[in-house]
Protein backbone atom coordinates (compact mmCIF):
# COMPACT_ATOMS: atom_id res chain seq x y z
CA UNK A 1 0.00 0.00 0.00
CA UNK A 2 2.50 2.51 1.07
CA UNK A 3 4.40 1.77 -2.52
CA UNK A 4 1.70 2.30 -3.85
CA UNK A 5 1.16 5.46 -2.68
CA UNK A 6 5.06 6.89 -2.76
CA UNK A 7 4.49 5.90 -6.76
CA UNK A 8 1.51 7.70 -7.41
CA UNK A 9 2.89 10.90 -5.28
CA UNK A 10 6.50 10.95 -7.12
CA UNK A 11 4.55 10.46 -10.77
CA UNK A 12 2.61 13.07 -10.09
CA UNK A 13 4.68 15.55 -8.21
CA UNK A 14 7.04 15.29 -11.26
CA UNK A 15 4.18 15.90 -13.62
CA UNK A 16 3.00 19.05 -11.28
CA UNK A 17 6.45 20.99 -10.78
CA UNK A 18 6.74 22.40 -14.45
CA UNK A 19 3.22 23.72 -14.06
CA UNK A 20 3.60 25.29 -10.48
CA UNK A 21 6.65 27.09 -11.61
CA UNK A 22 5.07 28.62 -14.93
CA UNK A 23 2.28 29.60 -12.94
CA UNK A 24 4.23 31.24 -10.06
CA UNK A 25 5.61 33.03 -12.49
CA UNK A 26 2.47 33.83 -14.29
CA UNK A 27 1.26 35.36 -10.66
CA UNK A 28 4.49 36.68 -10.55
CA UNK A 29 4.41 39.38 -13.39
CA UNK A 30 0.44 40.02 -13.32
CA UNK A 31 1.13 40.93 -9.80
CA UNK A 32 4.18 43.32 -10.83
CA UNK A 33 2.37 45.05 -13.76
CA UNK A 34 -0.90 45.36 -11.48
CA UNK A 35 1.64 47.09 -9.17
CA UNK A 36 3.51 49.41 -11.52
CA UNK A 37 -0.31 50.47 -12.91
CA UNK A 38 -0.99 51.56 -9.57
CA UNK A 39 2.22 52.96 -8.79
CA UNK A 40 3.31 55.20 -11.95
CA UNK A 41 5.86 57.12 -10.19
CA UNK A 42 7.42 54.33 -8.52
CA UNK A 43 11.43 53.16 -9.31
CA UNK A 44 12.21 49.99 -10.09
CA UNK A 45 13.91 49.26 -7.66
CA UNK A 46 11.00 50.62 -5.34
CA UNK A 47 8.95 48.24 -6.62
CA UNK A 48 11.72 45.29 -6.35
CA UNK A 49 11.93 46.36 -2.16
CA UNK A 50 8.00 46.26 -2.38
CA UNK A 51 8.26 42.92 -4.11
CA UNK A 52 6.05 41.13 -1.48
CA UNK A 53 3.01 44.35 -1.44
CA UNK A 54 2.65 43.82 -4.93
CA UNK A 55 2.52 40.03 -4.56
CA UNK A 56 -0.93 40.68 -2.38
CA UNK A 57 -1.79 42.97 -4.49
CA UNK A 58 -1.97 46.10 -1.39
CA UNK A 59 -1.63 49.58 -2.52
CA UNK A 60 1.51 51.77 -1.32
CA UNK A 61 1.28 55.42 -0.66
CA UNK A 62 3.73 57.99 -1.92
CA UNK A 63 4.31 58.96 1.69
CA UNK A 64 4.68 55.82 2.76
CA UNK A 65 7.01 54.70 0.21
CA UNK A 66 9.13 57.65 -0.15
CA UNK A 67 8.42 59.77 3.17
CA UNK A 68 11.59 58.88 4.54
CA UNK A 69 13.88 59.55 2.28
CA UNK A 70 12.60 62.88 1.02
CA UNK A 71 12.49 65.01 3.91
């Protein structure tokens, strides 16, 4: 039973791990576009630290993103 079971898990994990990563990476640059709509006057490499706010899709403010620096 249990070889049974490690089979059908490795056959289909190997079948599955092309089609996670393409659709990480799918998620990936919708996300980032999404992101750069929202935030026009946003760097790039503002919007590489904010990496994980654009992955959930949450909106930045200009204060928040650049009050810091800009005082």
């Amino acid at each position: 039973m249990w070889n049974r079971i490690t089979e059908f898990v490795k056959n289909k994990l190997s079948e599955m791990i092309p089609y996670t990563i393409i659709l990480f990476i799918v998620y990936l640059l919708v996300s980032s576009w999404v992101f750069a709509f929202r935030h026009p006057w946003a760097t790039d490499m503002e919007r590489f630290i904010h990496i994980g706010d654009a992955l959930t899709f949450k909106k930045i403010s200009y204060k928040e993103m650049r009050g810091d620096y800009e005082k």
